[in-house]
Protein backbone atom coordinates (compact mmCIF):
# COMPACT_ATOMS: atom_id res chain seq x y z
CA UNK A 1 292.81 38.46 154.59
CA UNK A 2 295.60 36.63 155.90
CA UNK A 3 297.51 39.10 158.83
CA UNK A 4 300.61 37.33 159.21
CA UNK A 5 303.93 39.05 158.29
CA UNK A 6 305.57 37.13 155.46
CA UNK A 7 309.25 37.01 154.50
CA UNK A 8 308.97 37.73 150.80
CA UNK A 9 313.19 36.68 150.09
CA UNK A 10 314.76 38.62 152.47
CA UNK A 11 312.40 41.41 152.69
CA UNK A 12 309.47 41.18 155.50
CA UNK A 13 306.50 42.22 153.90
CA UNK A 14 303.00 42.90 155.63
CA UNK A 15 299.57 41.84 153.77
CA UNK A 16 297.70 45.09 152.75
CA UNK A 17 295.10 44.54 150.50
CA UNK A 18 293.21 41.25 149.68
CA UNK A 19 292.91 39.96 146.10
CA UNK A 20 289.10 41.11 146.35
CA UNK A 21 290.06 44.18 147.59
CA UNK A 22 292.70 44.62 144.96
CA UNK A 23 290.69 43.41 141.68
CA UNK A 24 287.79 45.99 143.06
CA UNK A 25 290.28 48.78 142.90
CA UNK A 26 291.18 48.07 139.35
CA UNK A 27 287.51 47.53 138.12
CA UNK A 28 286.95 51.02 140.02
CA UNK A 29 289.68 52.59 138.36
CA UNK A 30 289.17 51.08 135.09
CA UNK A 31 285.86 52.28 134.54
CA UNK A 32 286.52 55.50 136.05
CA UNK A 33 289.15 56.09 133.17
CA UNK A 34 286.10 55.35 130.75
CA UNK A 35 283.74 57.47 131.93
CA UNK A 36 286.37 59.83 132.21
CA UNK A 37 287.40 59.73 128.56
CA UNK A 38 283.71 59.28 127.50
CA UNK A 39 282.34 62.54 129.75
CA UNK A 40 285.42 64.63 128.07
CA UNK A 41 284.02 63.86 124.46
CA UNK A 42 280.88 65.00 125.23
CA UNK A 43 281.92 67.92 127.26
CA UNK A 44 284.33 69.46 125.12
CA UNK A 45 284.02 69.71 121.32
CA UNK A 46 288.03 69.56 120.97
CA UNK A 47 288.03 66.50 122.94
CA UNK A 48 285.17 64.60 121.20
CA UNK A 49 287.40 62.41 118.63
CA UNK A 50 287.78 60.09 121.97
CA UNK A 51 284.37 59.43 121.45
CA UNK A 52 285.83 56.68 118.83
CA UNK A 53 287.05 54.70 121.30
CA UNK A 54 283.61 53.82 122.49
CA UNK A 55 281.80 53.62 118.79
CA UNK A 56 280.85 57.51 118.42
CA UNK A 57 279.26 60.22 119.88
CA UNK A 58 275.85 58.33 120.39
CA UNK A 59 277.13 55.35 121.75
CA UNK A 60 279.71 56.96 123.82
CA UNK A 61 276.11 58.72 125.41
CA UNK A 62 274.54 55.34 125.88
CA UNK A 63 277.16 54.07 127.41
CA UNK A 64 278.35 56.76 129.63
CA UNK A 65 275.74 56.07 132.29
CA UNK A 66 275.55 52.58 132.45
CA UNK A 67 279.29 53.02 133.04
CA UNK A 68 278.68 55.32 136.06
CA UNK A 69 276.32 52.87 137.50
CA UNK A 70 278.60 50.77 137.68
CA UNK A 71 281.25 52.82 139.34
CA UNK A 72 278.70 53.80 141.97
CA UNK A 73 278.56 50.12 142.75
CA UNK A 74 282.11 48.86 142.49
CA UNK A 75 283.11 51.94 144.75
CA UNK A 76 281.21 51.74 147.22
CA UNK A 77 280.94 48.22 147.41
CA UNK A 78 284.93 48.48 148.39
CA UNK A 79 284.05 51.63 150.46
CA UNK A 80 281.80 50.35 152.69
CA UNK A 81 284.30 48.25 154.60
CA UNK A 82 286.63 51.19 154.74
CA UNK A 83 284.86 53.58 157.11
CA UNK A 84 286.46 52.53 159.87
CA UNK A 85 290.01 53.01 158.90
CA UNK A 86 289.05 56.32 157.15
CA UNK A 87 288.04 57.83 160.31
CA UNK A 88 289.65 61.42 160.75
CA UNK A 89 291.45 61.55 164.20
CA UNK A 90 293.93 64.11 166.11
CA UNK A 91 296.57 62.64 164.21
CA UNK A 92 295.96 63.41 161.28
CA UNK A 93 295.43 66.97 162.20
CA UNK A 94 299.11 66.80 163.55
CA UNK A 95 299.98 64.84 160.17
CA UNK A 96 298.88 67.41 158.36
CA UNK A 97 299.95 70.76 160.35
CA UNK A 98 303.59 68.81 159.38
CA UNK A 99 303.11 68.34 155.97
CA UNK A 100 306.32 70.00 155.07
CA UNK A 101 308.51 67.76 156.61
CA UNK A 102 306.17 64.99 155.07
CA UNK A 103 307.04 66.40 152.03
CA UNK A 104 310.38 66.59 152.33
CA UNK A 105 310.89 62.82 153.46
CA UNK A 106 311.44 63.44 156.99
CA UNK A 107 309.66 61.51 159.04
CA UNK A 108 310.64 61.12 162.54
CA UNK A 109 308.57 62.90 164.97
CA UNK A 110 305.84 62.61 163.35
CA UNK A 111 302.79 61.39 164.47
CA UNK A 112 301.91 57.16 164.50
CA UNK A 113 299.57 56.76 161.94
CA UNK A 114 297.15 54.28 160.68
CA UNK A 115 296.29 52.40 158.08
CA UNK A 116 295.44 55.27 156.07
CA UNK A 117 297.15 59.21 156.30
CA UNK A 118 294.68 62.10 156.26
CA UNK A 119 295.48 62.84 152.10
CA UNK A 120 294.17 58.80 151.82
CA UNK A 121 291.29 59.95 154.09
CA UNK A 122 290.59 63.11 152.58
CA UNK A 123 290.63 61.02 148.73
CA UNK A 124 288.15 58.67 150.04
CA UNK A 125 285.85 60.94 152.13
CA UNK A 126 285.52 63.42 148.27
CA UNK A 127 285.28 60.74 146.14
CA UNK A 128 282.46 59.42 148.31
CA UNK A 129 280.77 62.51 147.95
CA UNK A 130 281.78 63.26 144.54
CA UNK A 131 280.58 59.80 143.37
CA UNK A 132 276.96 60.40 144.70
CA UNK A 133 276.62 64.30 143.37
CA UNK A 134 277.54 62.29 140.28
CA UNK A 135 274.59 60.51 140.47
CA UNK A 136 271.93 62.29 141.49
CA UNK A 137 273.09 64.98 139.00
CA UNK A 138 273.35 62.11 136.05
CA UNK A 139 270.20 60.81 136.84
CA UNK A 140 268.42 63.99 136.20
CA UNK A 141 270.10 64.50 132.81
CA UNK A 142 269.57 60.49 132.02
CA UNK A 143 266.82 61.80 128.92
CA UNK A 144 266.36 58.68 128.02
CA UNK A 145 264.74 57.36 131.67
CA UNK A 146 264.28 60.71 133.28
CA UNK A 147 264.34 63.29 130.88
CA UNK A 148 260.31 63.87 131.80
CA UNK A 149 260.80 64.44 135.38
CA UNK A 150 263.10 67.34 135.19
CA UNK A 151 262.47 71.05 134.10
CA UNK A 152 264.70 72.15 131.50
CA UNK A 153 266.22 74.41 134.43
CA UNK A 154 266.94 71.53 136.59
CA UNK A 155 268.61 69.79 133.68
CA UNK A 156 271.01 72.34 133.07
CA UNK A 157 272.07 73.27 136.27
CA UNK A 158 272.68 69.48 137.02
CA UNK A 159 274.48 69.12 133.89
CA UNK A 160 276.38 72.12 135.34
CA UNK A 161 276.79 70.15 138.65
CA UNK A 162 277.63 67.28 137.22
CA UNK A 163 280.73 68.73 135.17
CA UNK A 164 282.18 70.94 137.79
CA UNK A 165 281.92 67.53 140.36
CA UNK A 166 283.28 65.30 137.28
CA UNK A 167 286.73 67.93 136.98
CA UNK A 168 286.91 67.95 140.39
CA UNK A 169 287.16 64.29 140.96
CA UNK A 170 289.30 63.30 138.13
CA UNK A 171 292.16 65.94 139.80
CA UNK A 172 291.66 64.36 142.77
CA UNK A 173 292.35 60.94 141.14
CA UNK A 174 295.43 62.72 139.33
CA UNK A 175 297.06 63.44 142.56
CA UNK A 176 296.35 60.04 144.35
CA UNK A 177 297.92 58.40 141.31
CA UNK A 178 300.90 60.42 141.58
CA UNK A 179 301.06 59.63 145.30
CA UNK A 180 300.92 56.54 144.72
CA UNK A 181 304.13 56.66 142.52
CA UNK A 182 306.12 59.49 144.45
CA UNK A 183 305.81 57.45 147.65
CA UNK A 184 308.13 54.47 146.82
CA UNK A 185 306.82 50.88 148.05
CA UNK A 186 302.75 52.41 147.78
CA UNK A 187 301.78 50.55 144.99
CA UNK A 188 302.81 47.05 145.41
CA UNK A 189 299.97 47.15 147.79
CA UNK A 190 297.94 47.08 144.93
CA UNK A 191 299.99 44.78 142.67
CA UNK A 192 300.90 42.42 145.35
CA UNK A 193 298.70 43.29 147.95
CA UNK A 194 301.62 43.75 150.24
CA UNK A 195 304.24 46.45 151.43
CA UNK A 196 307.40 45.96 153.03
CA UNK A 197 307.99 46.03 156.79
CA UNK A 198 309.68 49.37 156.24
CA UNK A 199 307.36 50.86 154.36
CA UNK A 200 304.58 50.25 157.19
CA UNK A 201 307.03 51.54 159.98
CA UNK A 202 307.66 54.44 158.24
CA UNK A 203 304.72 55.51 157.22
CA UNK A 204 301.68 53.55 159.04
CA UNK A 205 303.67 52.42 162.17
CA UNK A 206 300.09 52.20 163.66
CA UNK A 207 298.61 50.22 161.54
CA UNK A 208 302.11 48.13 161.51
CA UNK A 209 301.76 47.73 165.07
CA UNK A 210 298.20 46.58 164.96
CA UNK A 211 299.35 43.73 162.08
CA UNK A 212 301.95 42.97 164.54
CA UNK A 213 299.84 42.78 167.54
CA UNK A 214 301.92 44.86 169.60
CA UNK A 215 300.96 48.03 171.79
CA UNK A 216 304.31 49.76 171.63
CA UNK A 217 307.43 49.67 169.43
CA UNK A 218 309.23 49.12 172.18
CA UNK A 219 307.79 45.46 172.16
CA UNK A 220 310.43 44.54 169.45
CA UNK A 221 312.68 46.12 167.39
CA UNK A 222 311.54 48.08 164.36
CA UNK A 223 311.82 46.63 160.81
CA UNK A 224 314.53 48.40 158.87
CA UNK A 225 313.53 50.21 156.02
CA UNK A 226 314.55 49.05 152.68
CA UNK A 227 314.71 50.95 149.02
CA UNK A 228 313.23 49.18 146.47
């Protein structure tokens, strides 16, 4: 990905996320959307009219897995060269025992973060997890390839599993999209695959730092932040 700061008119914007990176994320969230709407069919009798949208109640069943494999792969295909950055440190412990003022839109004083904020972190580290109780717990209700090598037992309590980790994650996914939207400037980094010099200092002056190759803010003067 290309680190240089870029003046985007007469805005300074910083590269974020690569095209790659950025078609990934919509594959990811595209199919989680379908396996979301085709797992809520065949949970919940009142929902199952979405079932239409794949063909019916038997072919939203065939598909539904084949979907989730390929979640599991477009995830953590993105995932794996995220560890790093998703690291939890001190920080984010400070980040978070301030989350008021976060909250609220105040920001100075706050600790440097970052590429990623401890709510990012905590969204990947659980959807990590989430993804692979997802599997292992699909796999063993999978009748159609595995349905001989699990007790009836086993297959309900992972269908049991697999429901409570499926409501879980798609809340989670509910509150990163409206993250996403409540902090202004977040997701042009996924549109455009940049954010605004402003956006960084305020909140990722770390990570801004790091783009700029500079130790200390003191090195230059901060970018001014600007509403969009």
């Amino acid at each position: 990905m290309d680190n240089q700061v870029r003046d985007d008119g007469k805005i300074v914007t910083i590269p974020r996320y690569s095209g790659f990176q950025r078609v990934n994320h919509w594959i990811t969230a595209i199919l989680f959307i379908l396996l979301a709407l085709s797992g809520l069919s065949l949970a919940f009798p009142s929902l199952f009219f979405l079932s239409a949208l794949f063909g019916g109640g038997a072919a939203a069943r065939a598909i539904h897995p084949w979907l989730g494999l390929a979640l599991v792969v477009s995830f953590f295909w993105l995932a794996a060269g995220l560890v790093s950055r998703n690291i939890i440190h001190g920080d984010d412990i400070t980040w978070l025992r301030n989350i008021r003022r976060v909250l609220a839109n105040e920001h100075e004083g706050l600790p440097e973060l970052g590429k990623y904020n401890l709510g990012q972190k905590g969204v990947y580290w659980s959807q990590a997890l989430l993804i692979l109780i997802l599997l292992g717990s699909g796999l063993a209700i999978w009748q159609e390839y595995f349905g001989g090598a699990t007790s009836i037992p086993m297959q309900r309590f992972a269908a049991s599993i697999h429901s409570l980790a499926a409501m879980i994650a798609i809340a989670i996914i509910f509150i990163h999209v409206y993250a996403a939207f409540w902090t202004k400037g977040t997701l042009r980094a996924m549109t455009r695959g940049t954010v605004t010099g402003g956006w960084a200092y305020v909140h990722h002056r770390k990570w801004l730092k790091e783009m700029l190759g500079r130790d200390s803010a003191a090195a230059a003067p901060a970018p001014r932040a600007r509403r969009e």
